[in-house]
PDB file of N, CA and C in Angstrom:
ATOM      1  N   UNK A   1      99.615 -98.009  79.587  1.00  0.00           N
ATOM      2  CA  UNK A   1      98.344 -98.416  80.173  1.00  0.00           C
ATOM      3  C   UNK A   1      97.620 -99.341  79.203  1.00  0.00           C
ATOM      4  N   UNK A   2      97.399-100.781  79.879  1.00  0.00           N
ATOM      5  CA  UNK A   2      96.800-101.360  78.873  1.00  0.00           C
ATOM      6  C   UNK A   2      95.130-101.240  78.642  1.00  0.00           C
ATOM      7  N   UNK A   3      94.726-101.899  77.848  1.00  0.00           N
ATOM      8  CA  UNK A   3      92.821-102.150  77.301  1.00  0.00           C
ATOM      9  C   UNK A   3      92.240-102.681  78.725  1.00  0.00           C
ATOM     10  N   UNK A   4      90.950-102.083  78.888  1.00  0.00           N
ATOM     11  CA  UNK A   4      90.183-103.017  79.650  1.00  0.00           C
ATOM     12  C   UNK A   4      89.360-103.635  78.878  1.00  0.00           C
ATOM     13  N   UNK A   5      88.416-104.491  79.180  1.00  0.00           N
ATOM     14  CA  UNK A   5      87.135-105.089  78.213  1.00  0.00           C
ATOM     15  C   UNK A   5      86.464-105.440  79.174  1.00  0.00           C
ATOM     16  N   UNK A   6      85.429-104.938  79.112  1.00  0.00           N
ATOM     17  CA  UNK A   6      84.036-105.479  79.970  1.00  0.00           C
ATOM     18  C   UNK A   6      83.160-106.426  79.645  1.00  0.00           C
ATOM     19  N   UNK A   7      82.728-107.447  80.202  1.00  0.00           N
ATOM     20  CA  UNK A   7      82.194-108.266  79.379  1.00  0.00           C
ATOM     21  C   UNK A   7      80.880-108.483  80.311  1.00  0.00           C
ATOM     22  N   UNK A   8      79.873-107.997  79.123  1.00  0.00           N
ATOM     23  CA  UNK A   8      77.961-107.595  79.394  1.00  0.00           C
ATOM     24  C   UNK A   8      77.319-108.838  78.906  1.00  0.00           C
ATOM     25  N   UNK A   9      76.320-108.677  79.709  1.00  0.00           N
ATOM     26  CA  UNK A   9      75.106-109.519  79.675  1.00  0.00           C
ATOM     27  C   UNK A   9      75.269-110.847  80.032  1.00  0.00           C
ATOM     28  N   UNK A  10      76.192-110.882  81.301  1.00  0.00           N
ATOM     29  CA  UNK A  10      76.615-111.864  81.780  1.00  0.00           C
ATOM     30  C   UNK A  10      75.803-112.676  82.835  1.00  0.00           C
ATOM     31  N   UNK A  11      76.057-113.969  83.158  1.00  0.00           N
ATOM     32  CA  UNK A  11      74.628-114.600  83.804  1.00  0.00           C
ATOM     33  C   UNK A  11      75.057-115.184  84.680  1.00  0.00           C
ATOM     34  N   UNK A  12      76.165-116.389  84.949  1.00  0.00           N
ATOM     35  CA  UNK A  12      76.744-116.892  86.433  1.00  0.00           C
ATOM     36  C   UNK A  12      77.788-117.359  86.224  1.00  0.00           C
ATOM     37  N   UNK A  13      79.002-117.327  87.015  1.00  0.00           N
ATOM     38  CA  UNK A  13      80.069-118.061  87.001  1.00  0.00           C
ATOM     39  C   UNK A  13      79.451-119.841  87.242  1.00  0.00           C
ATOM     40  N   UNK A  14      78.791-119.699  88.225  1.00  0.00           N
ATOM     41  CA  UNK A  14      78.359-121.157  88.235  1.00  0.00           C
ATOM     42  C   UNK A  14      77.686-122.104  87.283  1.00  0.00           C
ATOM     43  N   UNK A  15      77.332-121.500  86.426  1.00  0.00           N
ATOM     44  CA  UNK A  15      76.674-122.334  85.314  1.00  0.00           C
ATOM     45  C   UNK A  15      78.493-122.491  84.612  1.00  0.00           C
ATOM     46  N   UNK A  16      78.320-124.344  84.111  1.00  0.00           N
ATOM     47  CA  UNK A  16      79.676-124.421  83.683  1.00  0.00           C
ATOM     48  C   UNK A  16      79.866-124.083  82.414  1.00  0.00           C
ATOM     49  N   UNK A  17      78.780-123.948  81.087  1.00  0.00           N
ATOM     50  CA  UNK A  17      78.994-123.606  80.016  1.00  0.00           C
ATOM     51  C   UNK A  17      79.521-122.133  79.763  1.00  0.00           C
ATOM     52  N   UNK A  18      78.677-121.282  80.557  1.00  0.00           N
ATOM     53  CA  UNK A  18      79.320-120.015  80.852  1.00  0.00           C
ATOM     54  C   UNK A  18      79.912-119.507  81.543  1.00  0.00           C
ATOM     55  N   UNK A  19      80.887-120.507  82.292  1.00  0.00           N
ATOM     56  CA  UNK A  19      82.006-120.432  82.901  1.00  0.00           C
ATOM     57  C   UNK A  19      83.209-120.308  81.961  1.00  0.00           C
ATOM     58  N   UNK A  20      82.553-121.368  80.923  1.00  0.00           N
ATOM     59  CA  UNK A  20      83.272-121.620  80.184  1.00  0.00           C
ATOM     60  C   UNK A  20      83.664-120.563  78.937  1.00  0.00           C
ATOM     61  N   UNK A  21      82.825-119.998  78.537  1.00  0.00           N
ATOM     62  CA  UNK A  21      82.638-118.756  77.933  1.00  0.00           C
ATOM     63  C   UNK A  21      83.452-117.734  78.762  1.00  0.00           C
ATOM     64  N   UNK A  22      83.504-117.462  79.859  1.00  0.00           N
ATOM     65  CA  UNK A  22      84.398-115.910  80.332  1.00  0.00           C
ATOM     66  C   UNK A  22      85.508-117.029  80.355  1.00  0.00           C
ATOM     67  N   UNK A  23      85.770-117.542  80.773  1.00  0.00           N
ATOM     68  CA  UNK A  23      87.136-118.196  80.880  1.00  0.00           C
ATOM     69  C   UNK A  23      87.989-118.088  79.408  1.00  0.00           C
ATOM     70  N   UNK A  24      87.462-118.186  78.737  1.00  0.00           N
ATOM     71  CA  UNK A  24      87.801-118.338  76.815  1.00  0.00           C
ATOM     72  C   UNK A  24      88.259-117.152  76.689  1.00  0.00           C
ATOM     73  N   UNK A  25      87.079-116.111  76.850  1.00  0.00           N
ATOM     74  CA  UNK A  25      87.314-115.000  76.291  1.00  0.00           C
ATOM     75  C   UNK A  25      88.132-114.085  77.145  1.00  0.00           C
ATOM     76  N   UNK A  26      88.157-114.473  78.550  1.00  0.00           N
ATOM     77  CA  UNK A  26      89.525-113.969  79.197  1.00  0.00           C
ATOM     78  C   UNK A  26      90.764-114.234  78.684  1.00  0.00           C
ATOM     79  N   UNK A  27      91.060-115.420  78.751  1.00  0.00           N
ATOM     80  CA  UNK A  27      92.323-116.632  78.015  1.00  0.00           C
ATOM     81  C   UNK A  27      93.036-115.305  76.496  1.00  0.00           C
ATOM     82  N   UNK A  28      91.641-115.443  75.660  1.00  0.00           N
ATOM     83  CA  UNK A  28      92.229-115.016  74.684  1.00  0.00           C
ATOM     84  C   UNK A  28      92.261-113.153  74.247  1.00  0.00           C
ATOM     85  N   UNK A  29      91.689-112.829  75.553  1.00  0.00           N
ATOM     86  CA  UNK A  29      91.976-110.947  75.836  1.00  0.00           C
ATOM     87  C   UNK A  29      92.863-111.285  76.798  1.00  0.00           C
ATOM     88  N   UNK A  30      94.398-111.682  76.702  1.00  0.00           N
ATOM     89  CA  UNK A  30      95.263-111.790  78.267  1.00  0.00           C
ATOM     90  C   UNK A  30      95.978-110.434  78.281  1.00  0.00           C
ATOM     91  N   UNK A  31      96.059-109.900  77.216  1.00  0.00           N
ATOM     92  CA  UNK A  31      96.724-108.720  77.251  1.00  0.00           C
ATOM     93  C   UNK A  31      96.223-107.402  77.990  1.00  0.00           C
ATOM     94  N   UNK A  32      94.970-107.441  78.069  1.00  0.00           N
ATOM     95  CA  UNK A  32      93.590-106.743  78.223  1.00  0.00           C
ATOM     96  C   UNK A  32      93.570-107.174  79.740  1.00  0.00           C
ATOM     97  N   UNK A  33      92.968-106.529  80.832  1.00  0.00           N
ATOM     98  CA  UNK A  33      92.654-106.311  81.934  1.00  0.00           C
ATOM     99  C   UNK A  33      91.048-106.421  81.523  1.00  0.00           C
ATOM    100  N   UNK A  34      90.114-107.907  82.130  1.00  0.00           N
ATOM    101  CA  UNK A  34      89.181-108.250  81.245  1.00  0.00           C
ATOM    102  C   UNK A  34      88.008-107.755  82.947  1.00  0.00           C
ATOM    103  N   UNK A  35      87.164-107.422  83.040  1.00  0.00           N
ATOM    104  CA  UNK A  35      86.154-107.171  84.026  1.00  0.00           C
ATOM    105  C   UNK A  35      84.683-107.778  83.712  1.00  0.00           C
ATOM    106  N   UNK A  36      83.582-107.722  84.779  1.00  0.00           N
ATOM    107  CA  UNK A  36      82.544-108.598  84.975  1.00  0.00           C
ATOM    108  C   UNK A  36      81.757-108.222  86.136  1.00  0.00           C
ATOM    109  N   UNK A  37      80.819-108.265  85.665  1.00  0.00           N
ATOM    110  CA  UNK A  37      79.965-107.910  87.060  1.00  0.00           C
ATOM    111  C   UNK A  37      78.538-109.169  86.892  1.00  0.00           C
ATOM    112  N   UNK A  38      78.502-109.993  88.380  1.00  0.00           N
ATOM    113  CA  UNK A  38      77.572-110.942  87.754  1.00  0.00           C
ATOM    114  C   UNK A  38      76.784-110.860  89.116  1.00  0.00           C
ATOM    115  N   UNK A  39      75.595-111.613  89.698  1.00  0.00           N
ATOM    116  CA  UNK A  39      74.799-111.320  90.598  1.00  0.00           C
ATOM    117  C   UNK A  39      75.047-112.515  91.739  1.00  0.00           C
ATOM    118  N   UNK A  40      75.854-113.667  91.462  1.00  0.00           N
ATOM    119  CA  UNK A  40      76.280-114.574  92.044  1.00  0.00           C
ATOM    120  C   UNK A  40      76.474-113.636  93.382  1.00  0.00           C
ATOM    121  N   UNK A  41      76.278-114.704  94.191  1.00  0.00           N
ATOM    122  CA  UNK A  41      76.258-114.499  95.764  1.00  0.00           C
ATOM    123  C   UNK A  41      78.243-114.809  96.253  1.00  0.00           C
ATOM    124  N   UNK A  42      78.380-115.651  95.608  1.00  0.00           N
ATOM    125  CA  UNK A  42      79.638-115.933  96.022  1.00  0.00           C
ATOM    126  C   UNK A  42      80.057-116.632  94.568  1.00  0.00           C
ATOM    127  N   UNK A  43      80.865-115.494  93.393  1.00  0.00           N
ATOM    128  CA  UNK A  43      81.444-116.099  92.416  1.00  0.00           C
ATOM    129  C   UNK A  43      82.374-116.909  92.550  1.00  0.00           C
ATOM    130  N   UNK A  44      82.314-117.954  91.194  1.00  0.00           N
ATOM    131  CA  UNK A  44      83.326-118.843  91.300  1.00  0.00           C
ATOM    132  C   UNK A  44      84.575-118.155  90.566  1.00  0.00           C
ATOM    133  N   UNK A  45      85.560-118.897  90.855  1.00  0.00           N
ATOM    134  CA  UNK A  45      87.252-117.998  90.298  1.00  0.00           C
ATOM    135  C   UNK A  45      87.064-117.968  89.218  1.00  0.00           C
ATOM    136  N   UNK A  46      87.251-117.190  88.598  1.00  0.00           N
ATOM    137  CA  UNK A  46      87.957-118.060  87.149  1.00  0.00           C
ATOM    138  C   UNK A  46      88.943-116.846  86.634  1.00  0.00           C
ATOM    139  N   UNK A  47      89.979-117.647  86.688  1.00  0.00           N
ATOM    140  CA  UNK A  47      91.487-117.303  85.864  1.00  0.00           C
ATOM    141  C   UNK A  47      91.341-115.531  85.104  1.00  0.00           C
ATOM    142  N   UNK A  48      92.391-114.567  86.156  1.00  0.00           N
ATOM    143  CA  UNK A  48      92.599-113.900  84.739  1.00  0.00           C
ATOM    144  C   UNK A  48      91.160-112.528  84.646  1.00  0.00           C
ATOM    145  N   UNK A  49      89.834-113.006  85.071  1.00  0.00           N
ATOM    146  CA  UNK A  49      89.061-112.434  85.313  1.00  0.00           C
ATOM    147  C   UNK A  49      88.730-111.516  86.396  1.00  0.00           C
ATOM    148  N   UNK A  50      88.658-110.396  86.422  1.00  0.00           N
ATOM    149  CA  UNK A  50      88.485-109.084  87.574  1.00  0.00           C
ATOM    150  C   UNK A  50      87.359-108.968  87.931  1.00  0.00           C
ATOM    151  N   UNK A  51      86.372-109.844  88.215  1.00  0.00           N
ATOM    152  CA  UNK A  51      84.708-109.433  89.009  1.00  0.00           C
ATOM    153  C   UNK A  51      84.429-108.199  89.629  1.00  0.00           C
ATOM    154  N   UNK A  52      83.958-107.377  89.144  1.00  0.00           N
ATOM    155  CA  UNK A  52      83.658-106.048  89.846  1.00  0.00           C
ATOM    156  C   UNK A  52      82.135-105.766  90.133  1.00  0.00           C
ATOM    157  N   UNK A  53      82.090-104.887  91.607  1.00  0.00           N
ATOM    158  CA  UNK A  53      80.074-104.695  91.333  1.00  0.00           C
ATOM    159  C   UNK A  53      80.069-103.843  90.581  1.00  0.00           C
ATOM    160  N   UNK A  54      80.531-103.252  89.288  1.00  0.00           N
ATOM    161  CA  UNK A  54      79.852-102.401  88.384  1.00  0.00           C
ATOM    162  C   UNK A  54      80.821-102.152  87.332  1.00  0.00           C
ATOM    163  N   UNK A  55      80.393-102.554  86.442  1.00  0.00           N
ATOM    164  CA  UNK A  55      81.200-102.022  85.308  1.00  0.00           C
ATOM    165  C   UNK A  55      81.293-100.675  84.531  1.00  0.00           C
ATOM    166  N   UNK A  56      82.407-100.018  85.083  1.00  0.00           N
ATOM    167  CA  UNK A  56      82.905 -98.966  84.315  1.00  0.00           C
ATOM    168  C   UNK A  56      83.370 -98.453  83.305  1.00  0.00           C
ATOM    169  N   UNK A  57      83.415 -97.376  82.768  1.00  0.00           N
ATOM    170  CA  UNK A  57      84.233 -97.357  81.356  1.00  0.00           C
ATOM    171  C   UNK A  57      85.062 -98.162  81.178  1.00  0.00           C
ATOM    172  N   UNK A  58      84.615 -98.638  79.494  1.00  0.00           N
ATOM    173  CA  UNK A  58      85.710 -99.832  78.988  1.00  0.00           C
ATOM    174  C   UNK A  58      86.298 -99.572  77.777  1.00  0.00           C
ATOM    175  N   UNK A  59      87.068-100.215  77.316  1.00  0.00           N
ATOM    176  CA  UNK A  59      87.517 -99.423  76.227  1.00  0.00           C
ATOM    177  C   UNK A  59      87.088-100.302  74.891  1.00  0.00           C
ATOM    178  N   UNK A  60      86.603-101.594  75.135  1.00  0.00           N
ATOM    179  CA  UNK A  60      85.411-102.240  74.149  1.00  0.00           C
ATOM    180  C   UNK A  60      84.826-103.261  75.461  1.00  0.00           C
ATOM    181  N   UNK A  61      83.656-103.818  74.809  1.00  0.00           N
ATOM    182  CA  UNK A  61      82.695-104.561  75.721  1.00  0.00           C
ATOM    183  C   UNK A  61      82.387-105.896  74.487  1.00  0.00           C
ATOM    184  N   UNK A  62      82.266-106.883  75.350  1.00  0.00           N
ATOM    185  CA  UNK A  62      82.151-108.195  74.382  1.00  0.00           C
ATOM    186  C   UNK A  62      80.812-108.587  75.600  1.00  0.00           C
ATOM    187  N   UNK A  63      79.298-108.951  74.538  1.00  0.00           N
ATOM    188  CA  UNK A  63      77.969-108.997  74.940  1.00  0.00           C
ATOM    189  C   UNK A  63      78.542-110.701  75.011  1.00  0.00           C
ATOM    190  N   UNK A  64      78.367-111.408  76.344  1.00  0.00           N
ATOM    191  CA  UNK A  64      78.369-112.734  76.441  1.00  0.00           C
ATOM    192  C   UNK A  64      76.731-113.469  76.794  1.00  0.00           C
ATOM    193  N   UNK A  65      76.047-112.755  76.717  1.00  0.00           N
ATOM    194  CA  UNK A  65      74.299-113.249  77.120  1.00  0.00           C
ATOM    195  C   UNK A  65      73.963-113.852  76.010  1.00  0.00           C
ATOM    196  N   UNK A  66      72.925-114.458  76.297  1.00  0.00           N
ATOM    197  CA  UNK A  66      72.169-115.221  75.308  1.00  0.00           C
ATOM    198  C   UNK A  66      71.305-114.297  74.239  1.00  0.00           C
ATOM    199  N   UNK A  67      71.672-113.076  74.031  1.00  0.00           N
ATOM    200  CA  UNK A  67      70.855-112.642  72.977  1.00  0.00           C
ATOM    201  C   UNK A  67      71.457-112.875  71.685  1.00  0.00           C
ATOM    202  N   UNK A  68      72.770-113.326  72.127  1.00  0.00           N
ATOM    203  CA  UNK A  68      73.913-113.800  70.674  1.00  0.00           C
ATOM    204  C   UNK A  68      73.208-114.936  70.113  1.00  0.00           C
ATOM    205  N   UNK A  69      72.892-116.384  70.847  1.00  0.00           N
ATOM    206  CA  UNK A  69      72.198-117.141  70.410  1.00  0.00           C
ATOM    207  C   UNK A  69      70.525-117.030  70.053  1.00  0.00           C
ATOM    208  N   UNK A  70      70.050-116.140  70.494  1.00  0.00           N
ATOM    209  CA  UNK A  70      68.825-116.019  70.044  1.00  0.00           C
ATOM    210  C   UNK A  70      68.576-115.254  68.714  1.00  0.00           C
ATOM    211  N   UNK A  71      69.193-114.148  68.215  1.00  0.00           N
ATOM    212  CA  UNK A  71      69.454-113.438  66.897  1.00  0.00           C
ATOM    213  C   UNK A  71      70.408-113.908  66.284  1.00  0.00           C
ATOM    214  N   UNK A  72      71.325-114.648  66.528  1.00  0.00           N
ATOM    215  CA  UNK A  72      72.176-115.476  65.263  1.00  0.00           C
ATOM    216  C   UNK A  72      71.385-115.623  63.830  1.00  0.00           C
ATOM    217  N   UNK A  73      70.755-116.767  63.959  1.00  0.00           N
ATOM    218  CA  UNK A  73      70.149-117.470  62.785  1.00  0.00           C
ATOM    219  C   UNK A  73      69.575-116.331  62.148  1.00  0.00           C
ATOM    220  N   UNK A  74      68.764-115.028  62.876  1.00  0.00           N
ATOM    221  CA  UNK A  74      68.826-113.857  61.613  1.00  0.00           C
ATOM    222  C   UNK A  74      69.856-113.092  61.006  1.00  0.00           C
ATOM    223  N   UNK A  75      70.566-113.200  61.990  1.00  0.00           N
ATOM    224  CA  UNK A  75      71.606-112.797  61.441  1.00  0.00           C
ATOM    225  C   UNK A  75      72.539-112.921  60.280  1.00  0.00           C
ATOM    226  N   UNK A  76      72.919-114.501  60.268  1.00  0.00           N
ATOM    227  CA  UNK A  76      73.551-115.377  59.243  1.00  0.00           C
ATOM    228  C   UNK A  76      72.512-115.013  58.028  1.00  0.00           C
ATOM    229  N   UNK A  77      71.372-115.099  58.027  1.00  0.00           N
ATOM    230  CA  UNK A  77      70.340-114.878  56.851  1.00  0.00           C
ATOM    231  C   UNK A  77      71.090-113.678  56.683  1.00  0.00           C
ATOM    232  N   UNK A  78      71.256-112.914  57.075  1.00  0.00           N
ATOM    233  CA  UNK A  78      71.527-111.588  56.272  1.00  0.00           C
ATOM    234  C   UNK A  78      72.931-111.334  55.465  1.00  0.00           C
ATOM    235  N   UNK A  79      73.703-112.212  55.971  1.00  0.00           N
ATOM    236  CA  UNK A  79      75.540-112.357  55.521  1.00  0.00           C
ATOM    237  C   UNK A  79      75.208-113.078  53.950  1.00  0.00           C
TER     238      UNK A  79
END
């Protein structure tokens, strides 16, 4: 039985930058059975990715929202 990974704080398939983002991080979890739950009315495909209405136990979760870019720069201060 392989990994799932859920991937939180997700915002639209239709926006292309963060299309571009699950697409990546699907690509490079291929081994992994990768899931998503987004509010899109009618998601767009993308490769590899399992859209579900709710994300269930996972066995790690990768945060794709913008709170990564907003706490970075404190972050790096602290490294």
């Amino acid at each position: 039985m392989g990994l799932t990974i859920g991937l939180v704080n997700t915002y639209s398939t239709l926006n292309i930058g963060d299309a571009a983002i699950y697409s990546a991080l699907t690509a490079l979890a291929s081994e992994a059975e990768v899931v998503a739950q987004f509010q899109d009315s009618v998601p767009d495909y993308i490769p590899g990715l399992q859209i579900v209405p709710q994300i269930r136990h996972c066995d790690a979760y990768i945060s794709v929202g913008g709170d990564i870019f907003t706490h970075i720069p404190q972050i790096l201060k602290q490294i």
